[in-house]
PDB file of N, CA and C in Angstrom:
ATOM      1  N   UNK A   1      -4.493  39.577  12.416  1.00  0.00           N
ATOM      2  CA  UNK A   1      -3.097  39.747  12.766  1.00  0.00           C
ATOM      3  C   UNK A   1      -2.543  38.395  13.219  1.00  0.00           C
ATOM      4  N   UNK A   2      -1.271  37.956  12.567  1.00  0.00           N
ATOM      5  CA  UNK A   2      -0.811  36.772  12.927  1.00  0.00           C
ATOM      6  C   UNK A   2       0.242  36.899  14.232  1.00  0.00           C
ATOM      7  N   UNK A   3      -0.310  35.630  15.087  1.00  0.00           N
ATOM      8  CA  UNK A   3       0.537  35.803  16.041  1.00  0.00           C
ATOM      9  C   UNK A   3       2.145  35.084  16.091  1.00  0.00           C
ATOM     10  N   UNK A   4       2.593  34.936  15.135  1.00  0.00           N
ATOM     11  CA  UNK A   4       3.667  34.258  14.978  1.00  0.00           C
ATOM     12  C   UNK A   4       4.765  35.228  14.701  1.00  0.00           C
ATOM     13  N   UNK A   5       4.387  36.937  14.202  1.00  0.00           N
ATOM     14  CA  UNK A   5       5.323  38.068  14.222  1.00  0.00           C
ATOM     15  C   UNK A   5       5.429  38.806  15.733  1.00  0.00           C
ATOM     16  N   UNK A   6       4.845  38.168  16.672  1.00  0.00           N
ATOM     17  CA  UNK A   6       5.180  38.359  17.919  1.00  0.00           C
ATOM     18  C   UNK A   6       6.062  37.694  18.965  1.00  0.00           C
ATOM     19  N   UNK A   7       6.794  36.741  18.268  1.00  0.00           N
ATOM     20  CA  UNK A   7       7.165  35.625  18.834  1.00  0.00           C
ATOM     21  C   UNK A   7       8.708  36.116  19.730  1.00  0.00           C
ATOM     22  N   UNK A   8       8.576  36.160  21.155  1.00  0.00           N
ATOM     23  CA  UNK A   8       9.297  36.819  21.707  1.00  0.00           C
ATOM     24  C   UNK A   8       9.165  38.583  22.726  1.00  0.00           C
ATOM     25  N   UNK A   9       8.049  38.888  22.264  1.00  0.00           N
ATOM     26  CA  UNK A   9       7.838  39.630  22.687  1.00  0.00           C
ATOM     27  C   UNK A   9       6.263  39.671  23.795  1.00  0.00           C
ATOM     28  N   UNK A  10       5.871  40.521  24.304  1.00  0.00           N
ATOM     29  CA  UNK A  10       4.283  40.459  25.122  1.00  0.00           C
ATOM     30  C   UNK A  10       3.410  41.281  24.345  1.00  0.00           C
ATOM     31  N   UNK A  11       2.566  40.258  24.187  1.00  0.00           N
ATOM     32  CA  UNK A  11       1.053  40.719  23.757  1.00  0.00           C
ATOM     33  C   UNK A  11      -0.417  40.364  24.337  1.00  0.00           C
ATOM     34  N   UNK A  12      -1.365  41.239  24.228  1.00  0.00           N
ATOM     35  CA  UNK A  12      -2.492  40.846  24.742  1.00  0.00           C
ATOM     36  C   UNK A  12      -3.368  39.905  23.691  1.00  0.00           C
ATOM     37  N   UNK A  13      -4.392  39.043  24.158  1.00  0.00           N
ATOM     38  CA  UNK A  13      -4.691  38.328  23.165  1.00  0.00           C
ATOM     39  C   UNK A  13      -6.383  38.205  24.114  1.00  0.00           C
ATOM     40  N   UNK A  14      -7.235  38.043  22.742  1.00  0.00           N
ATOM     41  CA  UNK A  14      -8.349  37.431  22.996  1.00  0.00           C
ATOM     42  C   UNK A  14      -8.261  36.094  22.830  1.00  0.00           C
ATOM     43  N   UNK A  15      -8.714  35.450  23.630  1.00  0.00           N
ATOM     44  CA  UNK A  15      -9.125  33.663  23.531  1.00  0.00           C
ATOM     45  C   UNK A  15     -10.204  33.490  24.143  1.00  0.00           C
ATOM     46  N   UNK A  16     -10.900  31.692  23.002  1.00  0.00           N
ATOM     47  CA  UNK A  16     -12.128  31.911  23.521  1.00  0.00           C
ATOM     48  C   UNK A  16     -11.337  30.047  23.829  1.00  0.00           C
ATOM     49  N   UNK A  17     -11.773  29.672  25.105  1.00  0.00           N
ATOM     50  CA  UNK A  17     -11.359  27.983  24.968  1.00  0.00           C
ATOM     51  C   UNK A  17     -12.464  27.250  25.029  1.00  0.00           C
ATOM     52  N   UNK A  18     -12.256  25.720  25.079  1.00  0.00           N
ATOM     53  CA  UNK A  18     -13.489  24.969  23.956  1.00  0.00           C
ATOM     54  C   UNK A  18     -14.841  25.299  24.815  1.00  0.00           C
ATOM     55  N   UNK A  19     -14.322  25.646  25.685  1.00  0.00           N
ATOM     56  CA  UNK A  19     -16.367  26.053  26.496  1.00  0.00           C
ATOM     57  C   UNK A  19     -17.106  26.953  26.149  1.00  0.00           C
ATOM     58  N   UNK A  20     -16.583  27.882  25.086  1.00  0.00           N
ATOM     59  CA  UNK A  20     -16.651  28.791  24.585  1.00  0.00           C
ATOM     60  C   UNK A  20     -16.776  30.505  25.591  1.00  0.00           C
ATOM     61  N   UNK A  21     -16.265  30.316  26.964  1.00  0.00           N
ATOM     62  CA  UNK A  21     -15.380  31.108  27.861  1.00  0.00           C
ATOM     63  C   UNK A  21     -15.029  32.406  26.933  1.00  0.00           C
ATOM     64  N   UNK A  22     -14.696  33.487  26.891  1.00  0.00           N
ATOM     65  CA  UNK A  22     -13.602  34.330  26.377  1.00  0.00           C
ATOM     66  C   UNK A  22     -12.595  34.962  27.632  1.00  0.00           C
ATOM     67  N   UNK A  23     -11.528  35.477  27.147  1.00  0.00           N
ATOM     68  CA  UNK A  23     -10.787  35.832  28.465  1.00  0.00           C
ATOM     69  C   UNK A  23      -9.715  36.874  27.080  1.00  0.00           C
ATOM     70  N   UNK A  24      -8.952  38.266  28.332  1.00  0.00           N
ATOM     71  CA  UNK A  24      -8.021  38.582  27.542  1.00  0.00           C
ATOM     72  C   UNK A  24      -7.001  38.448  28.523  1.00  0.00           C
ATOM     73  N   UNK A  25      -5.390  37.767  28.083  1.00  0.00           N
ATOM     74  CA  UNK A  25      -4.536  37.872  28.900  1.00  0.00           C
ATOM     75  C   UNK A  25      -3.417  38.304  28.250  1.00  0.00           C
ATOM     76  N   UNK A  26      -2.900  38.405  28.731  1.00  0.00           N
ATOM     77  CA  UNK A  26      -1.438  39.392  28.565  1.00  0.00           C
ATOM     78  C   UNK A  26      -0.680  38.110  28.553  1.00  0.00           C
ATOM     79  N   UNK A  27       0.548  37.947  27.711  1.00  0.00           N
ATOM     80  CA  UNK A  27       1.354  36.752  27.298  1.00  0.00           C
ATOM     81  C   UNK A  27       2.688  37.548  26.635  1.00  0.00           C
ATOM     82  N   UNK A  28       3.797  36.424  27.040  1.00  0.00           N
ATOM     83  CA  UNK A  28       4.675  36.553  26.039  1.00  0.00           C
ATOM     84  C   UNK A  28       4.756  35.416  25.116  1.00  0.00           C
ATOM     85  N   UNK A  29       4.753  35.593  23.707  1.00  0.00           N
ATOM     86  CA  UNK A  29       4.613  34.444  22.991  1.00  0.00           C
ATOM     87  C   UNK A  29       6.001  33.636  22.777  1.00  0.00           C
ATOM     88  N   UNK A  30       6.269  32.563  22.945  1.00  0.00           N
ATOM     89  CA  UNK A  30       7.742  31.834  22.851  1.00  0.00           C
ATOM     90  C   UNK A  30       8.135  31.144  21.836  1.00  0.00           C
ATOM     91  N   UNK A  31       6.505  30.237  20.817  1.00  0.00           N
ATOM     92  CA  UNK A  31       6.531  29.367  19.637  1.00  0.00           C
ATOM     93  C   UNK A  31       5.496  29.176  19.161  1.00  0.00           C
ATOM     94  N   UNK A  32       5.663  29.155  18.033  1.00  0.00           N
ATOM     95  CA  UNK A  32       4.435  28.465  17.327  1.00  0.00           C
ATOM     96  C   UNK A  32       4.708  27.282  16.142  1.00  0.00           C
ATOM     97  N   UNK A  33       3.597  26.676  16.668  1.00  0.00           N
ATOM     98  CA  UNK A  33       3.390  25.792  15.613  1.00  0.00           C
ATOM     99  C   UNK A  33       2.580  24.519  15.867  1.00  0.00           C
ATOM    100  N   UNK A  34       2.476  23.498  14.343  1.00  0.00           N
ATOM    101  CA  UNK A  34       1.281  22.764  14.572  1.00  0.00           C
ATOM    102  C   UNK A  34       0.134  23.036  15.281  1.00  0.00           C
ATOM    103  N   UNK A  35      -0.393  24.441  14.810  1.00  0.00           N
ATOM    104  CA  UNK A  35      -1.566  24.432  15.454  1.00  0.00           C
ATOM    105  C   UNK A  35      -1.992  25.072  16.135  1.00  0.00           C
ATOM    106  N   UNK A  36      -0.871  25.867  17.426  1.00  0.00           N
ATOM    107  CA  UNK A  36      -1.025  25.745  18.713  1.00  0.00           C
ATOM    108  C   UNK A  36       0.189  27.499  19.084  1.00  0.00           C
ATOM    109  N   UNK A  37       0.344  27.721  20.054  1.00  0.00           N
ATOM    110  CA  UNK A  37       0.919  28.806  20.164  1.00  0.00           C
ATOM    111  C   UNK A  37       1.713  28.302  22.019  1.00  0.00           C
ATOM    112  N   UNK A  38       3.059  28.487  22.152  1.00  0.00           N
ATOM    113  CA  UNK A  38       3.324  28.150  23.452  1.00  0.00           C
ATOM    114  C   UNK A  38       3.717  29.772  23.924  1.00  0.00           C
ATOM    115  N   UNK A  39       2.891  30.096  25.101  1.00  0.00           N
ATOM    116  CA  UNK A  39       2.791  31.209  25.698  1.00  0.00           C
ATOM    117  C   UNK A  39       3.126  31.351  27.113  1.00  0.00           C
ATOM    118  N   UNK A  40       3.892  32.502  27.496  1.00  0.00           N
ATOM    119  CA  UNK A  40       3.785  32.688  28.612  1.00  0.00           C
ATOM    120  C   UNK A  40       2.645  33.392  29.441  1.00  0.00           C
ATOM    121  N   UNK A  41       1.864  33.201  30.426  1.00  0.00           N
ATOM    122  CA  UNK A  41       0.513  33.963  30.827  1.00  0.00           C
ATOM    123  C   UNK A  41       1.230  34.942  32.013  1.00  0.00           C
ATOM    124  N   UNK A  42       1.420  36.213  31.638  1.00  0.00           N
ATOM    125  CA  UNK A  42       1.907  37.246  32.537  1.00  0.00           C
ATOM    126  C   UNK A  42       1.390  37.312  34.031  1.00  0.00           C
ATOM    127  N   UNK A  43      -0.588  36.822  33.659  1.00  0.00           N
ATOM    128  CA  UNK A  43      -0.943  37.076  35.139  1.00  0.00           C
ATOM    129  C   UNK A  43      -0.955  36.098  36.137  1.00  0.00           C
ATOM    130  N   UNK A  44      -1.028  34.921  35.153  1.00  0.00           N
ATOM    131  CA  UNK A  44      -1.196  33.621  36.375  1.00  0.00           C
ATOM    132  C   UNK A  44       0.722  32.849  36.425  1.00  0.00           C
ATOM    133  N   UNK A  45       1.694  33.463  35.395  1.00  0.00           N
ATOM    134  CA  UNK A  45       2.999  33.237  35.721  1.00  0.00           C
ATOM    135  C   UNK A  45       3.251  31.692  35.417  1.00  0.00           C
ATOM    136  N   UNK A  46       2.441  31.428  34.875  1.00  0.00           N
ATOM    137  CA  UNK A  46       2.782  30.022  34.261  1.00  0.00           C
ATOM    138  C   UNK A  46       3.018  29.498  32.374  1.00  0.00           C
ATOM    139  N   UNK A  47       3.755  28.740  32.106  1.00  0.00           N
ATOM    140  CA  UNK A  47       3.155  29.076  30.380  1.00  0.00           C
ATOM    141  C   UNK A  47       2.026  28.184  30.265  1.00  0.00           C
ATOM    142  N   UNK A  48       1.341  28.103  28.783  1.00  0.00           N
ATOM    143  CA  UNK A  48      -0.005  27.862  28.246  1.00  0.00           C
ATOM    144  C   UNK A  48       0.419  27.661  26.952  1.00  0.00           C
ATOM    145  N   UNK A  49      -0.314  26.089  26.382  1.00  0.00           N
ATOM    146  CA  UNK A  49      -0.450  26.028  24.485  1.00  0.00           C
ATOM    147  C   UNK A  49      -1.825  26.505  24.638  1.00  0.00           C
ATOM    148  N   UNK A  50      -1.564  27.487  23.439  1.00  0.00           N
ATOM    149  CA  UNK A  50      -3.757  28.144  23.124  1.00  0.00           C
ATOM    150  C   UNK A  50      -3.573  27.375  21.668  1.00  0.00           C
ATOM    151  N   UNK A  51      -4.274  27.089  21.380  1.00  0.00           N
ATOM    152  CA  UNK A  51      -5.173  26.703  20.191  1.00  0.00           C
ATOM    153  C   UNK A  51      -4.398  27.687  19.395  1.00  0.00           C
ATOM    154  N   UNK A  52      -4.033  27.785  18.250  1.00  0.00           N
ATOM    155  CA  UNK A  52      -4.274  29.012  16.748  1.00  0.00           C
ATOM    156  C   UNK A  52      -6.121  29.647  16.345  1.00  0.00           C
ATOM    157  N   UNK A  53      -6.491  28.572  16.247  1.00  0.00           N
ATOM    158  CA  UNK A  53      -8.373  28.898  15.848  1.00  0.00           C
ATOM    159  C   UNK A  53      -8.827  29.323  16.779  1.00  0.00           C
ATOM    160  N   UNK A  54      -8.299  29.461  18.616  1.00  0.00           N
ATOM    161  CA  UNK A  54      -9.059  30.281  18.932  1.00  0.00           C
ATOM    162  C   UNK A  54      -8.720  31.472  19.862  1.00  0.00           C
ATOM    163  N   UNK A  55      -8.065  31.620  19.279  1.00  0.00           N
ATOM    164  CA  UNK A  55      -7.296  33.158  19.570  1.00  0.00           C
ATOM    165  C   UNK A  55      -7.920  34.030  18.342  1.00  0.00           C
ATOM    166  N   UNK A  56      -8.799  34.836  19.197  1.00  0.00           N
ATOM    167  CA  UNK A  56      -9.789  35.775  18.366  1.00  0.00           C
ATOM    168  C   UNK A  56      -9.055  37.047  17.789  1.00  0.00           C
ATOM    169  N   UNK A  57      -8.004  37.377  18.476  1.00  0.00           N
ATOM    170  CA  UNK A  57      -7.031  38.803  18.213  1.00  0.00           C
ATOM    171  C   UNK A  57      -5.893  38.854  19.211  1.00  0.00           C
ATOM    172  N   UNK A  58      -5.220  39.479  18.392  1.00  0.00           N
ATOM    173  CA  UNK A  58      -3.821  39.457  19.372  1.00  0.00           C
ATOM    174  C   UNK A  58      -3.249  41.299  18.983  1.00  0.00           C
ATOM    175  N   UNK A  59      -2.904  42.009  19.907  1.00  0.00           N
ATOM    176  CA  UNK A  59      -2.016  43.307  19.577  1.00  0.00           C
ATOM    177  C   UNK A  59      -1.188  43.353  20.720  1.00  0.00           C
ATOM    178  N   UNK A  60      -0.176  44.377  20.453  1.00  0.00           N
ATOM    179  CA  UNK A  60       0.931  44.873  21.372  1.00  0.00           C
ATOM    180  C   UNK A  60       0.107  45.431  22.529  1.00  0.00           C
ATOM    181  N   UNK A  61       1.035  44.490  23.608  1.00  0.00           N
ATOM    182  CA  UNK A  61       0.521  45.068  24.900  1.00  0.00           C
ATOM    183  C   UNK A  61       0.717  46.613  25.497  1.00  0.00           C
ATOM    184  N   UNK A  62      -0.525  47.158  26.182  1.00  0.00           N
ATOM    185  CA  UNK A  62      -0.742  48.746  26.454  1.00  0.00           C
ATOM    186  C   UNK A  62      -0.141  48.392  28.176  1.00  0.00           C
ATOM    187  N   UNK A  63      -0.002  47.346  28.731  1.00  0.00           N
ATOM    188  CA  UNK A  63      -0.037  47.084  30.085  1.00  0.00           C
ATOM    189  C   UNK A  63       1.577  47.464  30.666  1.00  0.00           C
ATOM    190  N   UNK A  64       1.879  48.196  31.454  1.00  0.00           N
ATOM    191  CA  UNK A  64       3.206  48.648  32.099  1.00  0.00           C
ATOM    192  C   UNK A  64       3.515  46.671  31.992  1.00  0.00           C
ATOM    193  N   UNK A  65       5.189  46.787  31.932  1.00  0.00           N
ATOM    194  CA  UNK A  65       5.482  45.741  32.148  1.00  0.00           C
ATOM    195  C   UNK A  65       5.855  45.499  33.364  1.00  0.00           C
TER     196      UNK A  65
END
């Protein structure tokens, strides 16, 4: 599933970052491109660029907003 038909809305996403860590966070996605995805992180309230390659899955968030 591409995360670029989410753009604007909140979704949960798997990411793994280069330590090879995994984490799932809840985001609203704002842009994409070159590469990279600029996100908002719902729980820590700050935004985040993730990688494209390592964002393992992304779906519509189940989480009350």
């Amino acid at each position: 599933m591409s995360i670029e038909k989410f753009i604007g809305r909140r979704v949960e996403v798997i990411y793994q970052d280069g330590k090879g860590e995994l984490s799932q966070r809840v985001v609203t996605v704002h842009s994409v491109r070159d590469g990279s995805a600029r996100v908002f992180d719902c729980d820590k309230q700050a935004f985040r660029t993730l990688n494209l390659d390592r964002i393992l899955a992304v779906m519509p968030t189940r989480r009350a907003s």
